[in-house]
N, C-alpha and C. Protein backbone atom coordinates (compact mmCIF):
# COMPACT_ATOMS: atom_id res chain seq x y z
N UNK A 1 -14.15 0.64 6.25
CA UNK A 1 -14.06 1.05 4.86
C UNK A 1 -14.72 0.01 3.97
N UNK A 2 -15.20 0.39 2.94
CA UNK A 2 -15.95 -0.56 2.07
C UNK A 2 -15.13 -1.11 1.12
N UNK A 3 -15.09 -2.13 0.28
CA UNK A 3 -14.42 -2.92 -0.46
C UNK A 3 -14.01 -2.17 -1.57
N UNK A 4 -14.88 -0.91 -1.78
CA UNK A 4 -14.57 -0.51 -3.06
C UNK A 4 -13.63 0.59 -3.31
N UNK A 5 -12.70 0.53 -2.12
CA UNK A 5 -11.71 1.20 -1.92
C UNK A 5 -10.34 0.49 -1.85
N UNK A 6 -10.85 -0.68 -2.25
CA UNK A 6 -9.67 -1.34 -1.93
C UNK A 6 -9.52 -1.91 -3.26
N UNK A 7 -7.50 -1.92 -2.99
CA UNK A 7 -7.36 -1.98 -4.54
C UNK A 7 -5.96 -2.26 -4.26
N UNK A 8 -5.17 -3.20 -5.69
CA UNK A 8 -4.17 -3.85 -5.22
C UNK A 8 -3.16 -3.53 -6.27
N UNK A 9 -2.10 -3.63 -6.14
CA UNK A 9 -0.99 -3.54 -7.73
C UNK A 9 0.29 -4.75 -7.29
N UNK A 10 0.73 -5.19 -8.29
CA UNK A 10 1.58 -6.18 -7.90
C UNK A 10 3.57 -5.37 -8.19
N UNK A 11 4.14 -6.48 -7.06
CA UNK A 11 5.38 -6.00 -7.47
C UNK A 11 6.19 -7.57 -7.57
N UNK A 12 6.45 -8.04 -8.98
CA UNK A 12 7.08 -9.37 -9.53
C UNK A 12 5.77 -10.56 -8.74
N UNK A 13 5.45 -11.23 -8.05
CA UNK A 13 4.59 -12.05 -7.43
C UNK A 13 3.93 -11.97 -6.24
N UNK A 14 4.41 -10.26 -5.48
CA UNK A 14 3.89 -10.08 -4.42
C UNK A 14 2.53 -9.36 -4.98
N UNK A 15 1.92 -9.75 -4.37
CA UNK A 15 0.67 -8.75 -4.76
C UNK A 15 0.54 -7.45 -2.88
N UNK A 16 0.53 -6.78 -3.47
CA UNK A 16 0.16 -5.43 -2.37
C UNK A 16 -1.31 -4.98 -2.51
N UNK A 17 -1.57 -4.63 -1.01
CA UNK A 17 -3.08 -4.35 -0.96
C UNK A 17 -3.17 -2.82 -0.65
N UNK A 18 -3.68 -1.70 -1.15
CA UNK A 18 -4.04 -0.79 -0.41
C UNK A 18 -5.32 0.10 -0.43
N UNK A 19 -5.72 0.57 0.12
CA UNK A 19 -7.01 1.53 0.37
C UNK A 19 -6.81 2.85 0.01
N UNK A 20 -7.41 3.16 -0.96
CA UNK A 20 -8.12 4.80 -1.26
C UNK A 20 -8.24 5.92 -0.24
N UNK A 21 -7.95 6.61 -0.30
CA UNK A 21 -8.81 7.58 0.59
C UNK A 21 -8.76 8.98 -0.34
N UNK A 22 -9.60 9.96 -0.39
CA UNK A 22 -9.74 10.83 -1.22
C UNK A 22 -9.98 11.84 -0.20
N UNK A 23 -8.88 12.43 -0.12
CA UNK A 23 -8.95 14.05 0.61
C UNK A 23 -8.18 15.70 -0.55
N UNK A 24 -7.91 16.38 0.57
CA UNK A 24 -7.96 17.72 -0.11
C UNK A 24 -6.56 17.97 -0.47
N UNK A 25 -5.86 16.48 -0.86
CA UNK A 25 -4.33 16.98 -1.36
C UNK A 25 -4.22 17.49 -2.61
N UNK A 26 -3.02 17.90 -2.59
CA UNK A 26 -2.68 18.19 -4.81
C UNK A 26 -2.21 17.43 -5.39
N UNK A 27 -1.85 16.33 -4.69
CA UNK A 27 -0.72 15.19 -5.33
C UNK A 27 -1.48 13.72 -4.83
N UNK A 28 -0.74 12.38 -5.31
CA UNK A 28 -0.98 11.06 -5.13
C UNK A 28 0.04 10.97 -4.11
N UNK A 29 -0.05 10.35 -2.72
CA UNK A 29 0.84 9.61 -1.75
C UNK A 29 0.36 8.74 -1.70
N UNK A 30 1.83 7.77 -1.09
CA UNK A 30 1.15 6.41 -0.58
C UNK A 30 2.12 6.11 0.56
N UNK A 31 1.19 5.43 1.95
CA UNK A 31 2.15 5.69 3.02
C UNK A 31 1.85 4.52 3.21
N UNK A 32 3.10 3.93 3.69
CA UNK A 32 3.15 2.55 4.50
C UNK A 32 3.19 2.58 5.89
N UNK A 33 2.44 1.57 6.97
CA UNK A 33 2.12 1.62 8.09
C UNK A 33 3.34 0.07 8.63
N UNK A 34 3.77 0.52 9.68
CA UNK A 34 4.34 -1.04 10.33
C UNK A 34 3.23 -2.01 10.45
N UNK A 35 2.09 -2.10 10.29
CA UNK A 35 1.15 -3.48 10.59
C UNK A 35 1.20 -4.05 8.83
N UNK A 36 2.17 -3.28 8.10
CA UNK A 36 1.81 -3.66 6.62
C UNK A 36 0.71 -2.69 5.48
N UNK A 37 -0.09 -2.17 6.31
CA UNK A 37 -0.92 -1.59 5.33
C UNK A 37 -0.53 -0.39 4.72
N UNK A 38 -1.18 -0.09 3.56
CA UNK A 38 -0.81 1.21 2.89
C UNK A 38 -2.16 1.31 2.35
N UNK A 39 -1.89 2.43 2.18
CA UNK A 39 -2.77 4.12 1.95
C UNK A 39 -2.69 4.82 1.28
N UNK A 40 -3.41 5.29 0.20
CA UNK A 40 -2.77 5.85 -1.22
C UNK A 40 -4.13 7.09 -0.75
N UNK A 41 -3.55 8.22 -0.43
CA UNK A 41 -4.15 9.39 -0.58
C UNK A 41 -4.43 10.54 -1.91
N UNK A 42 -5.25 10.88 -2.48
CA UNK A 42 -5.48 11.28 -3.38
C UNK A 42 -6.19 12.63 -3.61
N UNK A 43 -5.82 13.24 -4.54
CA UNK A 43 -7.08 14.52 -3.94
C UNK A 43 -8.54 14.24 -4.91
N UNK A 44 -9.12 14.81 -4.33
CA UNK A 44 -11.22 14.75 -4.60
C UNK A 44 -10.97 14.77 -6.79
N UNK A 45 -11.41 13.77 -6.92
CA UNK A 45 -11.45 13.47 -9.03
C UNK A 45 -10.97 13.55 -9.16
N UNK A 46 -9.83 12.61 -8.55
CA UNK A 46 -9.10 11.85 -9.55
C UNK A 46 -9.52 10.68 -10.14
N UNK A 47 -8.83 10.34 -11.20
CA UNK A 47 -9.10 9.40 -12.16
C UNK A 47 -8.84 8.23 -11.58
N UNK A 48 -9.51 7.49 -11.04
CA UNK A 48 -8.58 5.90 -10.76
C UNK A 48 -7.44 4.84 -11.35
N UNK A 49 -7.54 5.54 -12.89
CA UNK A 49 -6.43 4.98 -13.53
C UNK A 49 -5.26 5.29 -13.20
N UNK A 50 -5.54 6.94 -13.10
CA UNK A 50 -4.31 7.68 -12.62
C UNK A 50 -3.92 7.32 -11.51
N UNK A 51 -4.46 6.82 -10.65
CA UNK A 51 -3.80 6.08 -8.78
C UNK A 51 -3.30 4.86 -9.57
N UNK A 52 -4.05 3.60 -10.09
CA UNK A 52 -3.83 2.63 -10.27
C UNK A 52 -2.10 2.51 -10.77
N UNK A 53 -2.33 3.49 -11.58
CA UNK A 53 -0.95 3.21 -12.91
C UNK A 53 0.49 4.38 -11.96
N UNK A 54 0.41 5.15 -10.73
CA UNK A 54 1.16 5.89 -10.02
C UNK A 54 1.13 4.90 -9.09
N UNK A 55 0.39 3.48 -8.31
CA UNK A 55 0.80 2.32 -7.77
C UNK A 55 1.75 1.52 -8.39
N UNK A 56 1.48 1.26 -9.69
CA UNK A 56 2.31 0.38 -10.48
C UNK A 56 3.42 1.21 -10.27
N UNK A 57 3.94 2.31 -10.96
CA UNK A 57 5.16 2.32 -10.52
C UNK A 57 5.77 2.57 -9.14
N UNK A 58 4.93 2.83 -8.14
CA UNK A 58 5.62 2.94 -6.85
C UNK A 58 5.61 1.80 -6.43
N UNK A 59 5.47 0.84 -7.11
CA UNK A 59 5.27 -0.94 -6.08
C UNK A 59 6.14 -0.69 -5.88
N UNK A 60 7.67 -1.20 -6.49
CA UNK A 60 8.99 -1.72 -5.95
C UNK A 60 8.78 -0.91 -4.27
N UNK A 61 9.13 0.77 -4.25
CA UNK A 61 9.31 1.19 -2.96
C UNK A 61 7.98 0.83 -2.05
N UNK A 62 6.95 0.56 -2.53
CA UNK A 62 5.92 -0.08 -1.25
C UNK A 62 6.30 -1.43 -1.03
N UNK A 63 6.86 -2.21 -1.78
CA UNK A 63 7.14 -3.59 -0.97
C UNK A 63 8.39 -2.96 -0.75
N UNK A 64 9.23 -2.61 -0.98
CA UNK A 64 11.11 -2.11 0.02
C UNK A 64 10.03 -1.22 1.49
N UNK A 65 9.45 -0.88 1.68
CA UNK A 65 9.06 -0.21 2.72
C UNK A 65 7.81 -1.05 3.73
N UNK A 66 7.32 -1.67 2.85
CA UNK A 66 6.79 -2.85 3.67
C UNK A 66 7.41 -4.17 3.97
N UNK A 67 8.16 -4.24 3.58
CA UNK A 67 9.37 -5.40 3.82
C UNK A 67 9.93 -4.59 5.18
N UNK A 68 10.76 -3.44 4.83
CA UNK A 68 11.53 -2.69 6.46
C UNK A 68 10.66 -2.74 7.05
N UNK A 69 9.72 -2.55 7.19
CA UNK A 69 8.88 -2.53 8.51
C UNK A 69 8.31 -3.57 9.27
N UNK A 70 8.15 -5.03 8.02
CA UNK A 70 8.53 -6.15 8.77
C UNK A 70 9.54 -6.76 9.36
N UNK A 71 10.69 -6.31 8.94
CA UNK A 71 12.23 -6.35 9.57
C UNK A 71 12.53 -5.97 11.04
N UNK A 72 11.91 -4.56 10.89
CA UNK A 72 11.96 -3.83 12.25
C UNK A 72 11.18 -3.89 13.61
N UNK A 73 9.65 -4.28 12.74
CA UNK A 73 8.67 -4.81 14.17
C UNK A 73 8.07 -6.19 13.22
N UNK A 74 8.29 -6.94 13.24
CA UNK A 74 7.61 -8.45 12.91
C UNK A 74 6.87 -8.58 13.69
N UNK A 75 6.39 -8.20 14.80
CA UNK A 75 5.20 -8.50 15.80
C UNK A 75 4.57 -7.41 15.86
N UNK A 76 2.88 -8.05 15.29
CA UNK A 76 1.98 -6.63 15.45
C UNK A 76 1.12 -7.21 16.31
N UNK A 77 0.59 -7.01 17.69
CA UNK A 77 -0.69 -7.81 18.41
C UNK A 77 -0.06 -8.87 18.74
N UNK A 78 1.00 -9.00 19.02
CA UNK A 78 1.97 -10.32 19.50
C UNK A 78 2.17 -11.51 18.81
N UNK A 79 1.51 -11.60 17.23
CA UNK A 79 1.44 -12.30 15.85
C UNK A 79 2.78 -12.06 15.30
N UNK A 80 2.98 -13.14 14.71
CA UNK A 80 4.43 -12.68 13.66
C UNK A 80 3.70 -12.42 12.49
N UNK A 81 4.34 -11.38 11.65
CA UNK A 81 3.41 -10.94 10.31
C UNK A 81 4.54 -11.67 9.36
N UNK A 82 4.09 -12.57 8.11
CA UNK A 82 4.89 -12.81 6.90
C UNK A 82 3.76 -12.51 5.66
N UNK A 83 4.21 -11.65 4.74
CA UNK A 83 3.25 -10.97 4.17
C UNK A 83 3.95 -11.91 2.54
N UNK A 84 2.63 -12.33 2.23
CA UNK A 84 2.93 -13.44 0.77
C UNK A 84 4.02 -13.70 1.15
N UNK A 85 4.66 -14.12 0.00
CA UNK A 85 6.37 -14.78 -0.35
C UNK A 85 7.19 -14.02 -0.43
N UNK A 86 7.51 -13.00 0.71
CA UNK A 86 8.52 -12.34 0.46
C UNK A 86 9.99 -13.16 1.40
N UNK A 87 9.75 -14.10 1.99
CA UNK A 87 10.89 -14.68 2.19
C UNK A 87 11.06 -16.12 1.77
């Protein structure tokens, strides 16, 4: 994926990273993966403000859901993952 899909929103000092993808939905999702990453699916023109500012308010539950999933598997590739300062 190219850089220009990537795009970040903060929740209090964590900063969260996630990637664009633009398919044939009707709505904004954003899914969290156990390796940490997230995915904000979108459907074809949308506004980027409109993702940006529907990140801002979903931070809190993307870091509560990327936090559980470091809880549950902390080893991705046999690495321990600590993602910024969340502990």
């Amino acid at each position: 994926m190219s850089s220009k899909n990537q795009f970040k929103t903060y929740y209090g000092s964590n900063k969260l990273k996630y990637t664009l993808v633009f398919t044939k939905r009707k709505n904004i999702v954003f899914k969290t993966y156990p390796t940490g990453e997230i995915k904000a699916f979108a459907p074809y023109g949308t506004a980027l403000t409109l993702i940006r500012n529907r990140a801002d308010l979903e931070s809190e539950n993307l870091f509560r859901q990327v936090f559980f999933h470091m809880l549950l598997n902390p080893y991705v590739n046999k690495k321990f993952i600590i993602t910024n300062n969340t502990i």
